[in-house]
Protein backbone atom coordinates (compact mmCIF):
# COMPACT_ATOMS: atom_id res chain seq x y z
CA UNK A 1 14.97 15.44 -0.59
CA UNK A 2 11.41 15.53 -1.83
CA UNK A 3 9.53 18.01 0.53
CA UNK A 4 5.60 16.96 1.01
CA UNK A 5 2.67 19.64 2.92
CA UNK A 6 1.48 17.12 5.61
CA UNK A 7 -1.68 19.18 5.17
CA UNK A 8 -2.48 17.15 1.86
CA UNK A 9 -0.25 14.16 1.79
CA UNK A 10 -1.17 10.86 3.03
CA UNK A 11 1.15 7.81 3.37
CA UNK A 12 -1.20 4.78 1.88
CA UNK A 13 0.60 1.34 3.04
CA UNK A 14 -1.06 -1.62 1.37
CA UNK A 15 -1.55 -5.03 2.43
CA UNK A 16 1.15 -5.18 5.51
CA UNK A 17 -0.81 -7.66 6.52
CA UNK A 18 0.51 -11.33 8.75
CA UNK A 19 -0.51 -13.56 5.80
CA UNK A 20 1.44 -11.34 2.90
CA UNK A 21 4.60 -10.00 4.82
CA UNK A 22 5.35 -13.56 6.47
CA UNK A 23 5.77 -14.53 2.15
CA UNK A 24 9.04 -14.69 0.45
CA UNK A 25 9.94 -10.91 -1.10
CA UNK A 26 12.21 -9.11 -2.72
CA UNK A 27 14.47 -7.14 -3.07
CA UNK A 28 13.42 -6.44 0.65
CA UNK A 29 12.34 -8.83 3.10
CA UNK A 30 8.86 -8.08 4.29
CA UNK A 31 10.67 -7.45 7.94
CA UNK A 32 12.27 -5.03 6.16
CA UNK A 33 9.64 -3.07 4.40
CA UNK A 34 7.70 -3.51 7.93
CA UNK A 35 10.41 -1.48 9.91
CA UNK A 36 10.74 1.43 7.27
CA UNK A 37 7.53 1.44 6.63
CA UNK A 38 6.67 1.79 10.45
CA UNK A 39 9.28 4.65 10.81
CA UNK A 40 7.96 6.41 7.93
CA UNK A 41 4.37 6.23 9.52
CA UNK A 42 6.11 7.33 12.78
CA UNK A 43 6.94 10.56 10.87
CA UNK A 44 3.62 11.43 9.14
CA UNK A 45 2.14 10.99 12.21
CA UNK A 46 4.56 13.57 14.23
CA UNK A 47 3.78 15.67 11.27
CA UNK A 48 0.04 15.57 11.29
CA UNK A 49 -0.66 13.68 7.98
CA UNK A 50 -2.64 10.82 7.76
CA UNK A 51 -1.41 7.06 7.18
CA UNK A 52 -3.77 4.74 5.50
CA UNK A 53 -3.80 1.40 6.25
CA UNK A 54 -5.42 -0.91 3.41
CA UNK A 55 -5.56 -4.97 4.17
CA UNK A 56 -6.99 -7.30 1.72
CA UNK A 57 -9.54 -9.78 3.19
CA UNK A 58 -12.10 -11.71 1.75
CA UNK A 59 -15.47 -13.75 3.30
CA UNK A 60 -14.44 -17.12 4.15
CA UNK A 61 -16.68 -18.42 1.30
CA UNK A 62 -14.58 -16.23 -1.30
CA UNK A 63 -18.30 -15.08 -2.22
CA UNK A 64 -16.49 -10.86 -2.08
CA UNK A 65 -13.56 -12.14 -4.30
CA UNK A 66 -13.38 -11.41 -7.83
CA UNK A 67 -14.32 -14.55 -10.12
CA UNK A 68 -13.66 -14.33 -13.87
CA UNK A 69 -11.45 -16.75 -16.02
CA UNK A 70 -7.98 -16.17 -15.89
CA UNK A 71 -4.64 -18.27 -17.06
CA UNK A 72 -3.50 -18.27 -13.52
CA UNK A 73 -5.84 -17.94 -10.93
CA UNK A 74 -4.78 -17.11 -7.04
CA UNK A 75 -4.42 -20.59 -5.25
CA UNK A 76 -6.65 -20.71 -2.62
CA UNK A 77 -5.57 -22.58 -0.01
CA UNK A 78 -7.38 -25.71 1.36
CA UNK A 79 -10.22 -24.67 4.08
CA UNK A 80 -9.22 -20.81 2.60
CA UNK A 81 -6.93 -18.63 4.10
CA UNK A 82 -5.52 -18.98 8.13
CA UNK A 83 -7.59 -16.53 10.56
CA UNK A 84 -5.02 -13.99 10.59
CA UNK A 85 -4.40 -14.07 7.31
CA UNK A 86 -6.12 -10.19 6.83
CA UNK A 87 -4.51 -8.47 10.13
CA UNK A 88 -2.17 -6.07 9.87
CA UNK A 89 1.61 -6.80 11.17
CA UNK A 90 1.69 -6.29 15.13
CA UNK A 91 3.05 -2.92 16.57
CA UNK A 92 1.80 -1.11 12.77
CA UNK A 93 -2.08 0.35 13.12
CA UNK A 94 -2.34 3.42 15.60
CA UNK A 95 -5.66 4.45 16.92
CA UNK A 96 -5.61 7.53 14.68
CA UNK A 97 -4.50 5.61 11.41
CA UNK A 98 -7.93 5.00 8.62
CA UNK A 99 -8.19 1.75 7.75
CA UNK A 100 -9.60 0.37 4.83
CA UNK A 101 -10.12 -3.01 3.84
CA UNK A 102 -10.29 -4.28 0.34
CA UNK A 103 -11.53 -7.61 -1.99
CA UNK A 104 -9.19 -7.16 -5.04
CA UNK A 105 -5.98 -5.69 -5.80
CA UNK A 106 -6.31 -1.84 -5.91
CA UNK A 107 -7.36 0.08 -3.13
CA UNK A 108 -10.08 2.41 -4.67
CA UNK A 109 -12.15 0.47 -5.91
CA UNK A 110 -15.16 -0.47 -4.06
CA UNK A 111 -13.94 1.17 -0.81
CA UNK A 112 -14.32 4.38 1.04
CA UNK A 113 -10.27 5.09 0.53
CA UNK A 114 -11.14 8.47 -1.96
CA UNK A 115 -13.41 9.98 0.58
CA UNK A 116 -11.79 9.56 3.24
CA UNK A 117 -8.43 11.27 1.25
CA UNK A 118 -10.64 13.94 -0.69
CA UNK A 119 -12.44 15.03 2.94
CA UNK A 120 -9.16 15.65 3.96
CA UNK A 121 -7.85 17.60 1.37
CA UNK A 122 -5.41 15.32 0.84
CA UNK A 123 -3.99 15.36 -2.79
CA UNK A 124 -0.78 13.85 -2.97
CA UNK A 125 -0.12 9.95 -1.62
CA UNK A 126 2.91 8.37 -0.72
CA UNK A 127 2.52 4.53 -1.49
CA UNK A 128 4.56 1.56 -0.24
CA UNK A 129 2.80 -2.37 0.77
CA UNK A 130 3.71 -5.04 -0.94
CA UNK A 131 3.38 -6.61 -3.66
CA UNK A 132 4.92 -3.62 -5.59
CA UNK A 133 3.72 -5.02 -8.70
CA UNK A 134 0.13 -5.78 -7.83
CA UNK A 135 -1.42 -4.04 -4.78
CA UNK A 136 0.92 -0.99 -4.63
CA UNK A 137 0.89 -1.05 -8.59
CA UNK A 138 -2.86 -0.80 -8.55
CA UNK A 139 -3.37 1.81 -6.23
CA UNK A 140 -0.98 4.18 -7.83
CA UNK A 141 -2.72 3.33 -10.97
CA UNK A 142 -6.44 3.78 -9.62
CA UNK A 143 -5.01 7.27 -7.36
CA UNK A 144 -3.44 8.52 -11.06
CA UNK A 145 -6.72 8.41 -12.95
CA UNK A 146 -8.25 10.07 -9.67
CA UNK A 147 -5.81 13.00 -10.15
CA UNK A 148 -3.81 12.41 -7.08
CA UNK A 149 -0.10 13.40 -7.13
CA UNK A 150 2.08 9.65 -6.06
CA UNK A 151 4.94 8.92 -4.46
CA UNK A 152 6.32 5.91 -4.49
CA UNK A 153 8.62 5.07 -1.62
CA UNK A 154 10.21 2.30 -3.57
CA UNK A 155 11.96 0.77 -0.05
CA UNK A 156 9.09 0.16 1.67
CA UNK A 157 7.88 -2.07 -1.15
CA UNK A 158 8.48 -5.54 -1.90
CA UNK A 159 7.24 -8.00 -4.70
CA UNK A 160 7.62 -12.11 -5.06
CA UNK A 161 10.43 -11.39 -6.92
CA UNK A 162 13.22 -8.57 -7.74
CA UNK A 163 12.33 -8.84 -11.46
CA UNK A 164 9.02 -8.02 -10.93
CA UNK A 165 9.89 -5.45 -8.89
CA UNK A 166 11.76 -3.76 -10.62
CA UNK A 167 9.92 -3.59 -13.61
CA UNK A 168 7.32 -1.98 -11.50
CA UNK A 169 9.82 0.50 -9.90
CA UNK A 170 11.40 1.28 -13.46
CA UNK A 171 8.82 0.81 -16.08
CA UNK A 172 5.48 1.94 -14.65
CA UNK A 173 5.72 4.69 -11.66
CA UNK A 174 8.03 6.61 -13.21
CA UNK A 175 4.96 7.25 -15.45
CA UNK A 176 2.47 7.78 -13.02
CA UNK A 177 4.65 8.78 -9.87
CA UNK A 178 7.83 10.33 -8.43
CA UNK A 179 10.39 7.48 -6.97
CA UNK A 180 12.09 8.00 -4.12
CA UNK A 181 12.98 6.29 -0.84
CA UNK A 182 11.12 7.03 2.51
CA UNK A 183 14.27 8.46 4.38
CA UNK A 184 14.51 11.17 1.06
CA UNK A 185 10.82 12.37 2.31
CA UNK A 186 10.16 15.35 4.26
CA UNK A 187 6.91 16.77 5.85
CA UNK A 188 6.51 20.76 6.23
CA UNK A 189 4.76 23.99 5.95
CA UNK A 190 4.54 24.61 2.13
């Protein structure tokens, strides 16, 4: 069991959003990382700790998206994304909950996410969203050069593929983060 102070530990869930869970993921099924995910929340919330929710949305012109040349560009659908491609899952957000709302893969950057942790006092965030590779990835990455402890709550994360999961889970937080799964975290008096 990995005991957290709900005094300065967040839970940061990224991009739970209609138009990303609805994809194909793995090793989890985005219903999947939904319902632990929401029972995790559940439990920060009894404790008194914040939950972050981060979306990714972007103007319907794309005008807010990043635009440099790349080998594989993000396919933009015809007409851009549905409506409800940006809103979180139904039953997730709680009137208490931050939200923050981003334009490119990591959550820090170019957002108000650090001050509304650091006003706080939060120090230490437990991540989980999908794509573990590439939202969650780049918030633990951005949070670690900000000098925030991480957990990663690897089963409440998902990527388009186990592979690239994986490598995430095995190759890069260990680095930057503990691993753990969200039923092995506790909230209490430290």
């Amino acid at each position: 069991m990995l005991q957290l102070d709900p005094k300065t530990t967040a839970l940061v869930l990224i991009d739970l959003q209609i138009g990303i869970v609805a994809r194909n993921v793995a090793p989890y099924t985005g219903a999947d990382v939904v319902k632990r995910a929401s029972e995790l929340a559940m439990r920060f919330r009894s404790a008194g700790a914040p939950v972050v929710l981060v979306n990714v949305a972007f103007a319907k012109d794309f005008a807010d998206a990043v635009r440099v040349p790349v080998d594989s560009p993000v396919a933009i659908p015809p007409g851009g994304f549905p409506d409800d491609f940006s809103e979180l899952v139904h039953g997730l957000a709680m009137p208490t909950d931050i939200r923050v709302t981003k334009h490119n893969w990591g959550a820090f950057y170019g957002t108000d996410l650090d001050v509304q942790l650091r006003r706080r006092g939060i120090n230490t965030i437990v991540l989980g969203g999908i794509a573990t590779n590439i939202g969650v990835e780049s918030t633990a990455r951005q949070a670690w050069e900000r000098n925030y402890a991480i957990v990663l709550a690897e089963d409440i994360t998902a990527s388009f593929s186990a592979e690239m999961h994986n490598f995430a889970v095995e190759m890069i937080f260990p680095r930057i983060s503990r691993v753990t799964e969200a039923a092995d975290i506790e909230l209490g008096g430290q």
